[in-house]
N, C-alpha and C. Protein backbone atom coordinates (compact mmCIF):
# COMPACT_ATOMS: atom_id res chain seq x y z
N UNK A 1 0.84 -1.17 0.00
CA UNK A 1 0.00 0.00 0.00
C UNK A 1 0.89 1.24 0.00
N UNK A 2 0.50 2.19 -0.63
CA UNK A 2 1.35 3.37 -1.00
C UNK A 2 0.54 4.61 -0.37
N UNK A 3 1.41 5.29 0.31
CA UNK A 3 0.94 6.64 0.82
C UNK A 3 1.85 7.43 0.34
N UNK A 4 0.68 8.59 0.12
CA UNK A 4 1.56 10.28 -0.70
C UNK A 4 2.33 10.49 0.89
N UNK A 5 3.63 10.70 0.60
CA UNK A 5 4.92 11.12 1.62
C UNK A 5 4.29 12.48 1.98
N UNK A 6 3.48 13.40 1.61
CA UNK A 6 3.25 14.87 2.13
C UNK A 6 1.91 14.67 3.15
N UNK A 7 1.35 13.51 2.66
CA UNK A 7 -0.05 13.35 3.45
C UNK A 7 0.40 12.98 4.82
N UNK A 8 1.10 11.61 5.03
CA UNK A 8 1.79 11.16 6.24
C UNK A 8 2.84 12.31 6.93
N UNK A 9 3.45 13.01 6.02
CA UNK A 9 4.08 14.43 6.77
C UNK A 9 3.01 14.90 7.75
N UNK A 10 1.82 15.55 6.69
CA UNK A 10 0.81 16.50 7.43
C UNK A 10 -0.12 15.62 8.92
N UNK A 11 -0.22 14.72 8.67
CA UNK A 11 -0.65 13.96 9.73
C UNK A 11 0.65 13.69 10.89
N UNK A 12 1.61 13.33 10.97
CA UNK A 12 2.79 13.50 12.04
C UNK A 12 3.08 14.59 12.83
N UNK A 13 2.56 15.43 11.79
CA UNK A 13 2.65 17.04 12.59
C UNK A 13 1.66 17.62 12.99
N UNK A 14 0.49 17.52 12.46
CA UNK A 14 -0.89 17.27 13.20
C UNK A 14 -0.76 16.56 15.18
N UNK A 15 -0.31 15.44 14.53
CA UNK A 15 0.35 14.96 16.10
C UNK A 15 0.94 15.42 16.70
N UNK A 16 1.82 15.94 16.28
CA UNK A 16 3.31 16.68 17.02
C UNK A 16 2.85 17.58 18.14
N UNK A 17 1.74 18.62 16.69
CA UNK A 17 1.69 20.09 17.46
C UNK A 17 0.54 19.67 18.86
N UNK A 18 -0.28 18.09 18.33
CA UNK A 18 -1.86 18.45 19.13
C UNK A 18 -0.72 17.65 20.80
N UNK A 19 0.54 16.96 20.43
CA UNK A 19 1.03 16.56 21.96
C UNK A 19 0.97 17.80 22.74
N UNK A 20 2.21 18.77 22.04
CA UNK A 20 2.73 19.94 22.00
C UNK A 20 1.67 21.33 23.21
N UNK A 21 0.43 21.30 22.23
CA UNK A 21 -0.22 21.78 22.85
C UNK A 21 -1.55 21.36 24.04
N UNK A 22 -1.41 19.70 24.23
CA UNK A 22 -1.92 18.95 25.53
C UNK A 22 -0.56 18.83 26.96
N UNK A 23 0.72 18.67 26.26
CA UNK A 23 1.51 18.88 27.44
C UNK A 23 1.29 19.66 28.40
N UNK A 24 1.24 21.02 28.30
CA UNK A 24 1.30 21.51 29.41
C UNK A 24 0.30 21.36 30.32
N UNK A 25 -0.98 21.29 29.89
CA UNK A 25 -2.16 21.10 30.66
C UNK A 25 -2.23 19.94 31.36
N UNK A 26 -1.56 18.53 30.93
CA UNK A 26 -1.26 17.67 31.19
C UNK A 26 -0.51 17.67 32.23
N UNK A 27 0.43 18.03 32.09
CA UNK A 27 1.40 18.01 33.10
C UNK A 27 0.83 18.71 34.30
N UNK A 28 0.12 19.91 34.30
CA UNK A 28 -0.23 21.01 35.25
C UNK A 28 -1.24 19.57 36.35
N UNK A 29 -1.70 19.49 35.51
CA UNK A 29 -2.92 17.95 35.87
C UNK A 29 -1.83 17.13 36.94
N UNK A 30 -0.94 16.87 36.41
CA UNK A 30 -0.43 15.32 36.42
C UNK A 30 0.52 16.17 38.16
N UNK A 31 1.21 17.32 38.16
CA UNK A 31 1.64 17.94 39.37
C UNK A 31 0.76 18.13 40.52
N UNK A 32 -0.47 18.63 40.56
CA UNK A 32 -1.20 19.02 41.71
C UNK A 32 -2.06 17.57 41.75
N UNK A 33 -2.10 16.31 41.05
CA UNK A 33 -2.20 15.04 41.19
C UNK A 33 -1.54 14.58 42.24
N UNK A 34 -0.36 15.00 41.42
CA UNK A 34 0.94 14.17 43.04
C UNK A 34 1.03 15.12 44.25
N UNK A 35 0.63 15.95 44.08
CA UNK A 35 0.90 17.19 45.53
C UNK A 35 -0.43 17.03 46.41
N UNK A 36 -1.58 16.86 45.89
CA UNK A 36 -3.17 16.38 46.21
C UNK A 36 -2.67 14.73 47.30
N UNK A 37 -2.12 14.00 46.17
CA UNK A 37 -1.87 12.97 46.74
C UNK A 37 -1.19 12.39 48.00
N UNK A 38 -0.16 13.48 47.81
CA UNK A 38 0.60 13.14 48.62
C UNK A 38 0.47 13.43 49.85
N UNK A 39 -0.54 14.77 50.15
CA UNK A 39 -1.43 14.98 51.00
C UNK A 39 -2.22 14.54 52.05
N UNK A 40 -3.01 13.75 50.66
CA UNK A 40 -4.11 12.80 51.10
C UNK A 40 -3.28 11.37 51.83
N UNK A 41 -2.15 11.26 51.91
CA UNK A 41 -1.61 10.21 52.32
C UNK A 41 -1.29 10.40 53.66
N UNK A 42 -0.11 11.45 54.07
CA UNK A 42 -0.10 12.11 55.23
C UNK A 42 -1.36 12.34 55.99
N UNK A 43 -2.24 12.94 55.22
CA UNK A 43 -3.18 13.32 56.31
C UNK A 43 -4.38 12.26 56.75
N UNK A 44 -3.95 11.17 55.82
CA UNK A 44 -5.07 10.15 56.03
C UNK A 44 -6.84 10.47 55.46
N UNK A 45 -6.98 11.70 54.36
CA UNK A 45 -8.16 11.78 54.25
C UNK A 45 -8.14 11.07 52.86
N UNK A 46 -9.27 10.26 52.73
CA UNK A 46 -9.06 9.62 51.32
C UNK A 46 -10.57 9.57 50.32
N UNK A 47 -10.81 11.13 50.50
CA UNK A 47 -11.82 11.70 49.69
C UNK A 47 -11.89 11.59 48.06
N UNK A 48 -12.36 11.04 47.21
CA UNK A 48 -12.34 10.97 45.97
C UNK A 48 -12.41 12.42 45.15
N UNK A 49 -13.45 12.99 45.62
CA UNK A 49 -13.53 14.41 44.74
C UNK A 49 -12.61 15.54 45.76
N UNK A 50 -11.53 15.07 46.32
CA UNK A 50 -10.65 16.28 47.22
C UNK A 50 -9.36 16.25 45.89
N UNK A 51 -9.47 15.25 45.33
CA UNK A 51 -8.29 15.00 44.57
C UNK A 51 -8.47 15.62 42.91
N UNK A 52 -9.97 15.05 42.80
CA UNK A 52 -10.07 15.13 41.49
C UNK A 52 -10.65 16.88 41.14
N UNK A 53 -11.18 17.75 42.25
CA UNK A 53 -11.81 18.83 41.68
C UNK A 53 -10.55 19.97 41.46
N UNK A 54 -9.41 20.18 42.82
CA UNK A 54 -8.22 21.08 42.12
C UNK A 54 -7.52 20.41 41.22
N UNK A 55 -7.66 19.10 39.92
CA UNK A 55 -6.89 18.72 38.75
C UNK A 55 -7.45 19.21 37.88
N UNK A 56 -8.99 19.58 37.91
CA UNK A 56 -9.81 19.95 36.93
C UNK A 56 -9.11 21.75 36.80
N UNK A 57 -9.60 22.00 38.27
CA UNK A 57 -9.70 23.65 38.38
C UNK A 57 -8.59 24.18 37.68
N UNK A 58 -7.12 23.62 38.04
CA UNK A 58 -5.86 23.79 37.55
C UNK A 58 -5.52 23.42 35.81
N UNK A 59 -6.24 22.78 35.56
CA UNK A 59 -6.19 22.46 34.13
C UNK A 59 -6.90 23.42 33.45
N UNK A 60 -8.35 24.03 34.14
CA UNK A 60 -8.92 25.21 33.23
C UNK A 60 -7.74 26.21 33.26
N UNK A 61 -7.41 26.72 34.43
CA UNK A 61 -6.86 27.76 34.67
C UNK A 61 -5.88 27.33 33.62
N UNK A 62 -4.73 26.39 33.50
CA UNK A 62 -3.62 26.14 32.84
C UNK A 62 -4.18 26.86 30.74
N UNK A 63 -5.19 25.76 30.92
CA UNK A 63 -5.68 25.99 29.30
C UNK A 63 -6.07 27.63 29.20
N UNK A 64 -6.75 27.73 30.17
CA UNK A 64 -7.01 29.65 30.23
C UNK A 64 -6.09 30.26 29.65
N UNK A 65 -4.86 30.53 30.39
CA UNK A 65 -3.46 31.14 30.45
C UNK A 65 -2.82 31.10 29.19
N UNK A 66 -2.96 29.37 28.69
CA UNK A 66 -2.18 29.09 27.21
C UNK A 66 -3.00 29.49 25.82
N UNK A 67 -4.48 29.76 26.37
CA UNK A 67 -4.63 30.09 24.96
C UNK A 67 -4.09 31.09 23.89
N UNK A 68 -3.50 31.89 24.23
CA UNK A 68 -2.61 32.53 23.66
C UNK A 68 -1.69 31.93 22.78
N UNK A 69 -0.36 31.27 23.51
CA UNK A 69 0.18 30.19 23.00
C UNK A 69 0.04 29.19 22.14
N UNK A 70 -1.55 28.30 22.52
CA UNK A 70 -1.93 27.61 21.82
C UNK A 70 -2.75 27.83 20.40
N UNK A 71 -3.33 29.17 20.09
CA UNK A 71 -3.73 29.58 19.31
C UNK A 71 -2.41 30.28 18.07
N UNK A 72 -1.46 30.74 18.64
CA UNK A 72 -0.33 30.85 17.70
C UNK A 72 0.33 29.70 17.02
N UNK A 73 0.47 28.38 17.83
CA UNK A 73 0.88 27.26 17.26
C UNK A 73 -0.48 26.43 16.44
N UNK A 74 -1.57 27.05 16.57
CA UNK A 74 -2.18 26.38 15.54
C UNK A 74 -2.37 27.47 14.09
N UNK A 75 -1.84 28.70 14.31
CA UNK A 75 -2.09 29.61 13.63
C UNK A 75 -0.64 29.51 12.39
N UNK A 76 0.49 28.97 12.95
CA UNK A 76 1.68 28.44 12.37
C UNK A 76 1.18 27.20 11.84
N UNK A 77 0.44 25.88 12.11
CA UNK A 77 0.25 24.83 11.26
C UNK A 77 -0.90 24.75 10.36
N UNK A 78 -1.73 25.96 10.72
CA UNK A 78 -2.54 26.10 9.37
C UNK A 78 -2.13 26.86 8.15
N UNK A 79 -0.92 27.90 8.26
CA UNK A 79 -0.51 28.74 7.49
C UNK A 79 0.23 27.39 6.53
N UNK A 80 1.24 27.08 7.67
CA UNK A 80 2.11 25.72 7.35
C UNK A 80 1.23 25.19 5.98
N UNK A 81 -0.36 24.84 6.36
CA UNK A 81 -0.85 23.67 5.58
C UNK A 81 -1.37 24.43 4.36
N UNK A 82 -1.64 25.88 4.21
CA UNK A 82 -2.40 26.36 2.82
C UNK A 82 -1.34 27.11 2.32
N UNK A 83 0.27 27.28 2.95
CA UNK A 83 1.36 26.99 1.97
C UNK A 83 1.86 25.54 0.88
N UNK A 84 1.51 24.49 1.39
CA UNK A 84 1.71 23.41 0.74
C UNK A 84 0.16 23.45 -0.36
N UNK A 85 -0.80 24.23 0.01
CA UNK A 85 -1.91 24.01 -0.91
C UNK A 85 -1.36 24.22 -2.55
């Protein structure tokens, strides 16, 4: 089976940028996860939604902050894509 080499380009980088711009939010997630946690261990409270509502809150806030960011890097891979048009 044969794929056009520019199509599989545009799809890799599609990926690239959509990691690119889930990292940070991810990560923001994945920090006050382990700091929540680690908490909840020490202090012996082992509340389900004590953990899960500041991962949410911190992730809006995170995505809040980046849209800026994230709207320039998609503003670079669409230019990117209707230069190859």
């Amino acid at each position: 089976m044969q794929y056009d080499e520019s199509a599989v380009e545009l799809v890799r980088e599609a990926l690239i940028i959509t990691l690119k711009i889930a990292a940070p939010i991810l990560l923001a997630g994945l920090v006050v996860g382990l700091i929540v946690s680690l908490l909840q261990s020490v202090t012996s409270i082992q509340d389900q939604t004590l953990s899960f509502v500041p991962k949410i809150v911190v992730m809006v806030v995170a995505a809040a902050l980046l849209i800026p960011w994230v709207a320039q890097r998609l503003v670079e891979y669409a230019s990117d894509l209707f230069r190859l048009i």
